[in-house]
N, C-alpha and C. Protein backbone atom coordinates (compact mmCIF):
# COMPACT_ATOMS: atom_id res chain seq x y z
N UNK A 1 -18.90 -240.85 129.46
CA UNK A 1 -19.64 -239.63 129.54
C UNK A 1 -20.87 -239.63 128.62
N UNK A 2 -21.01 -239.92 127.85
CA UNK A 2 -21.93 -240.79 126.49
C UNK A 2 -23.12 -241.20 127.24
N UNK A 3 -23.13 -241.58 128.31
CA UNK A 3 -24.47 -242.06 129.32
C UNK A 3 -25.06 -241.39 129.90
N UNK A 4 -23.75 -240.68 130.49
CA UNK A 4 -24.83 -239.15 131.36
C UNK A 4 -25.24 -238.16 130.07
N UNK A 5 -24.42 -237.99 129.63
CA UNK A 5 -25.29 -237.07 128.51
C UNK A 5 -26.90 -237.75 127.99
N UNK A 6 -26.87 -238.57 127.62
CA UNK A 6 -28.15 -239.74 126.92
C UNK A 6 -29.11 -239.52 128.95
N UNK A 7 -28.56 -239.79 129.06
CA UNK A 7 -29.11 -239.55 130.70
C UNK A 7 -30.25 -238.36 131.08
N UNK A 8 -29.05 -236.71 130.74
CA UNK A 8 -29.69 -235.49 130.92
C UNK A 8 -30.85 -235.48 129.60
N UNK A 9 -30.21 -235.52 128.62
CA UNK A 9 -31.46 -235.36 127.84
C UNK A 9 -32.91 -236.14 128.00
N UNK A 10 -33.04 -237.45 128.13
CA UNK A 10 -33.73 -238.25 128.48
C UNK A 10 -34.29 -237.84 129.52
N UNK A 11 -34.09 -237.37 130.85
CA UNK A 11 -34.36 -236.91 131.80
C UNK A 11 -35.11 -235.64 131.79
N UNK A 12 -34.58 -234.43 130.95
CA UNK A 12 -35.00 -233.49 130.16
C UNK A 12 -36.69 -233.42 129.59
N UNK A 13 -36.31 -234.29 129.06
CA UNK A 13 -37.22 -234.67 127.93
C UNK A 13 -38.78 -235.29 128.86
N UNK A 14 -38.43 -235.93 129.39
CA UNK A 14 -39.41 -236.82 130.25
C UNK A 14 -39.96 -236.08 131.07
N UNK A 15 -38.96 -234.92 131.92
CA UNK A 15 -39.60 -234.57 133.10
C UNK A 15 -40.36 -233.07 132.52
N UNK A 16 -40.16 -232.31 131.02
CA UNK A 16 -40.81 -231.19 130.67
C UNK A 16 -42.07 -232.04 130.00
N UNK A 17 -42.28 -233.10 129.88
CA UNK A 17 -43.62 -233.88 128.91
C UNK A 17 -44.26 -233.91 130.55
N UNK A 18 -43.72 -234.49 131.43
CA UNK A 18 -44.81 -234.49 132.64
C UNK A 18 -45.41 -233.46 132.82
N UNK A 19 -44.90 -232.08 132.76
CA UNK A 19 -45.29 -230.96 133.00
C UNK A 19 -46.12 -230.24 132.17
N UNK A 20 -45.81 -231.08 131.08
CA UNK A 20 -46.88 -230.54 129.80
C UNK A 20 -46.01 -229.13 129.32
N UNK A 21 -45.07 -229.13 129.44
CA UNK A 21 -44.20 -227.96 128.76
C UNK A 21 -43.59 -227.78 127.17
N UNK A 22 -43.74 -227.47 126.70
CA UNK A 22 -43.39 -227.50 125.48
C UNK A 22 -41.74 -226.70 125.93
N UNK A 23 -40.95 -227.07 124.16
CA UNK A 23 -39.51 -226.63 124.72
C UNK A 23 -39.89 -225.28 124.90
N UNK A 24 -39.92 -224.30 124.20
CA UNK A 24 -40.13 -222.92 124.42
C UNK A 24 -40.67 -222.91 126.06
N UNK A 25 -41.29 -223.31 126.52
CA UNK A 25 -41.82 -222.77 127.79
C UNK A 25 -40.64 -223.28 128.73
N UNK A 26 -40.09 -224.14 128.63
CA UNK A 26 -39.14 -224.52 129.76
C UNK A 26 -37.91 -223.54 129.25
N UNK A 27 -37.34 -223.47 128.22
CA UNK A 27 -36.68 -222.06 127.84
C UNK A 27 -36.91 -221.37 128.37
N UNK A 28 -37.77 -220.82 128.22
CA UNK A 28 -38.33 -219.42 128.70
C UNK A 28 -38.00 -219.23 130.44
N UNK A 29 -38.41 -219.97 131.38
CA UNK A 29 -38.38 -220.54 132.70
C UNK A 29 -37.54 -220.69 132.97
N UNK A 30 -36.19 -221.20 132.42
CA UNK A 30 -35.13 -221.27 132.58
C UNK A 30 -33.97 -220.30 132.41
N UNK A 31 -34.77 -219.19 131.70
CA UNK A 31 -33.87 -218.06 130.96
C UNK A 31 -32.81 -218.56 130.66
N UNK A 32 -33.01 -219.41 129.42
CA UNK A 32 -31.78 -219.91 128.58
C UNK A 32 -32.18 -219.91 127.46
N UNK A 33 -31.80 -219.86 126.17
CA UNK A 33 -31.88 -219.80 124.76
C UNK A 33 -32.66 -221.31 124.78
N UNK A 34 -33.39 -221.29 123.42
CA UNK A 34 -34.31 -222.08 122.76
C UNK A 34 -33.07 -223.08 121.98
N UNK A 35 -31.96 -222.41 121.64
CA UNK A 35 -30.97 -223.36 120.74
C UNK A 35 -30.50 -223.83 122.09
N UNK A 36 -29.70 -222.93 122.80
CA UNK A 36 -29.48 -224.27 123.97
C UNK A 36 -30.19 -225.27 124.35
N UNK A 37 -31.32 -225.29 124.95
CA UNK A 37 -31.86 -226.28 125.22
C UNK A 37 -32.27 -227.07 124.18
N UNK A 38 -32.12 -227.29 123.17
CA UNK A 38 -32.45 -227.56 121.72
C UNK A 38 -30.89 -228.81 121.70
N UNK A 39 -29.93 -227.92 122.20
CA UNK A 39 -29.21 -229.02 122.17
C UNK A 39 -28.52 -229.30 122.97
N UNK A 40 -29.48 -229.08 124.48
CA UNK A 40 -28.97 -229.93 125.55
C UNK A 40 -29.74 -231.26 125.57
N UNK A 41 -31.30 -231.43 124.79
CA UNK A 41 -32.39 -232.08 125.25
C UNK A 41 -31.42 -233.00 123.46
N UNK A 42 -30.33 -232.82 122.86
CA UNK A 42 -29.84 -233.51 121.91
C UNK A 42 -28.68 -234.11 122.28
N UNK A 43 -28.40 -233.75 123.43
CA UNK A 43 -27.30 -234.73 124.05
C UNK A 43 -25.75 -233.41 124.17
N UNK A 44 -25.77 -232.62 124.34
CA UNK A 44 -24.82 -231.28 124.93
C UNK A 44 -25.01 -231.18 125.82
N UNK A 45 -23.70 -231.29 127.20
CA UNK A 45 -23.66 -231.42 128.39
C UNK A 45 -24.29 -229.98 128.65
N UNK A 46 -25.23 -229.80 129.54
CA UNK A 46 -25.51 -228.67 130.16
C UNK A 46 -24.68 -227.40 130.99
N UNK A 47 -24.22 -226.72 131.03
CA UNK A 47 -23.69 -225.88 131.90
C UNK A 47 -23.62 -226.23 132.95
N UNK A 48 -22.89 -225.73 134.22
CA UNK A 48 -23.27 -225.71 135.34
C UNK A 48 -24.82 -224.72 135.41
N UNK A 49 -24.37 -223.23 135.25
CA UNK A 49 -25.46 -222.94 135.31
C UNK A 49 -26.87 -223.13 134.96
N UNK A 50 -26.77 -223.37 133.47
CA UNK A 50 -27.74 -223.60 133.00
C UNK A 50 -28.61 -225.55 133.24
N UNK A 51 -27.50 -226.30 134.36
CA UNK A 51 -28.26 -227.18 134.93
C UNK A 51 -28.98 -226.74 136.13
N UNK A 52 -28.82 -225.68 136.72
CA UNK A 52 -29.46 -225.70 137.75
C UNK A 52 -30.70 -224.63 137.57
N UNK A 53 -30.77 -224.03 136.03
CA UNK A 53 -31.47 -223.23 135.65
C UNK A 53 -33.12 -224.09 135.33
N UNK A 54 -32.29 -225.34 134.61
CA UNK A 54 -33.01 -225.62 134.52
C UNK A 54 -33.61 -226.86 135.43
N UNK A 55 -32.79 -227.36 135.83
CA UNK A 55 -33.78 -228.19 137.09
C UNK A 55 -35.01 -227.03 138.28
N UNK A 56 -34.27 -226.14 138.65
CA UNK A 56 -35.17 -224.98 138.70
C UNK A 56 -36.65 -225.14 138.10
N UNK A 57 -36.37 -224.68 136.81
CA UNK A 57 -37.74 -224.63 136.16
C UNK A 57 -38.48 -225.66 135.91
N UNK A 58 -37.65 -226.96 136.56
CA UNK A 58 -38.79 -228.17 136.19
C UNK A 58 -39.18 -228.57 137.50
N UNK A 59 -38.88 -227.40 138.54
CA UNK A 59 -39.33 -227.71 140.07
C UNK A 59 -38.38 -228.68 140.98
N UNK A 60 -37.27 -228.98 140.77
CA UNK A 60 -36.04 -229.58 141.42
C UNK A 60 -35.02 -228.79 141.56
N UNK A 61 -34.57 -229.56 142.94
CA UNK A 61 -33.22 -228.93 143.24
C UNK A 61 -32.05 -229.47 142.46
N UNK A 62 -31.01 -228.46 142.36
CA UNK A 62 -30.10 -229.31 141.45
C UNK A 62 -29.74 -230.77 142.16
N UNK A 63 -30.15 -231.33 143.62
CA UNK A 63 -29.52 -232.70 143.81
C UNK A 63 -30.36 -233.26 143.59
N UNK A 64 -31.78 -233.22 143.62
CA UNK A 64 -32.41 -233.70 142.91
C UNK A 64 -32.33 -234.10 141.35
N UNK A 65 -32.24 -233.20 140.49
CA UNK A 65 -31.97 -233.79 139.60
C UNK A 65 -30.90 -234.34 138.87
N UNK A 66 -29.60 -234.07 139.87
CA UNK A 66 -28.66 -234.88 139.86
C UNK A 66 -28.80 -236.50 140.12
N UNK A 67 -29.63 -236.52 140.95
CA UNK A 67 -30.32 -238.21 141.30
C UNK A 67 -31.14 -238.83 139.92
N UNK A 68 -31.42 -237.71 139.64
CA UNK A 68 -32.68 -238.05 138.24
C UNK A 68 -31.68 -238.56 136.66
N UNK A 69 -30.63 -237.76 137.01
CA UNK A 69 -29.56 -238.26 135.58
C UNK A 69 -29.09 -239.13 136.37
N UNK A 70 -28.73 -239.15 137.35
CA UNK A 70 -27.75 -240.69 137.33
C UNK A 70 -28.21 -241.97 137.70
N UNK A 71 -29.99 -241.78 137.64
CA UNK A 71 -30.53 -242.94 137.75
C UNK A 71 -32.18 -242.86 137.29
N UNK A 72 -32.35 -242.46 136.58
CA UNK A 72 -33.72 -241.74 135.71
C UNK A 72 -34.89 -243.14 136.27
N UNK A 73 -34.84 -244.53 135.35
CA UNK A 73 -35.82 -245.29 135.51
C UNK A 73 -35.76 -244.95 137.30
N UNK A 74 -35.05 -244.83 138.16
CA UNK A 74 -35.82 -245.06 139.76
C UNK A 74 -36.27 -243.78 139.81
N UNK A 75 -35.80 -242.81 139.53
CA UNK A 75 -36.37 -241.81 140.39
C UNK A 75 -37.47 -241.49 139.63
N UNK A 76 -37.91 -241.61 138.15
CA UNK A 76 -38.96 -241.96 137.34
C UNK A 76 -40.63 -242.61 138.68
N UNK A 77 -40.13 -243.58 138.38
CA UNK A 77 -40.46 -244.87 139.35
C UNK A 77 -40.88 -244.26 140.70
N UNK A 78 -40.20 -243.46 141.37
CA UNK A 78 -39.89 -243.19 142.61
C UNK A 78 -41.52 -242.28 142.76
N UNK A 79 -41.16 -241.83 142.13
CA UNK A 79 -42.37 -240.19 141.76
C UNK A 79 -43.19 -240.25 141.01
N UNK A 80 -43.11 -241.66 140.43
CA UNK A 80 -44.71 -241.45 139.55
C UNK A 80 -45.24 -240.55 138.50
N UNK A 81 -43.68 -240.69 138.02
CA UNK A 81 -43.85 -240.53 136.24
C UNK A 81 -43.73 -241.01 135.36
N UNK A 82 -44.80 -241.17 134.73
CA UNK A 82 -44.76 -242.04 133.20
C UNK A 82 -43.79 -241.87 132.41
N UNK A 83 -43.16 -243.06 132.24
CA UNK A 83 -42.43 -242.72 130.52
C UNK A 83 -42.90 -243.63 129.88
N UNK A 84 -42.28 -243.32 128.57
CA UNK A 84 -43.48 -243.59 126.98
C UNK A 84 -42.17 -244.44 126.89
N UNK A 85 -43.17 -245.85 126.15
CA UNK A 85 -42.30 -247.13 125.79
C UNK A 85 -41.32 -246.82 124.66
């Protein structure tokens, strides 16, 4: 479980920098607390809800970004988003 967690955050992390979001703004968008996401983007499994809150606010469906944690470099790749070395 140690992977998908490292997974969501990573995923997290990558897909609110594409957007140019700072945490507060994807908070906000997500209507979820600033400490939650504080320590979901630290490796705390997300809610149900609050995964689909926030794939929501980063413009995905939750199977979408179910595809995105359980395989980040492709779907990265897939869509033509940068990640930082």
């Amino acid at each position: 479980m140690a992977i998908q967690k490292s997974n969501t955050s990573r995923s997290i992390i990558v897909l609110r920098g594409n957007k140019n979001m700072s945490q507060e703004d994807l908070a906000r968008k997500a209507c979820i607390t600033l400490d939650e996401l504080k320590e979901i983007e630290s490796g705390k499994r997300p809610s149900p809800d609050s995964f689909e809150l926030i794939a929501e606010a980063l413009g995905l469906t939750p199977a979408d970004f179910s595809s995105c944690i359980n395989n980040p470099d492709q779907f990265f790749k897939n869509h033509d988003i940068p990640v930082a070395a």
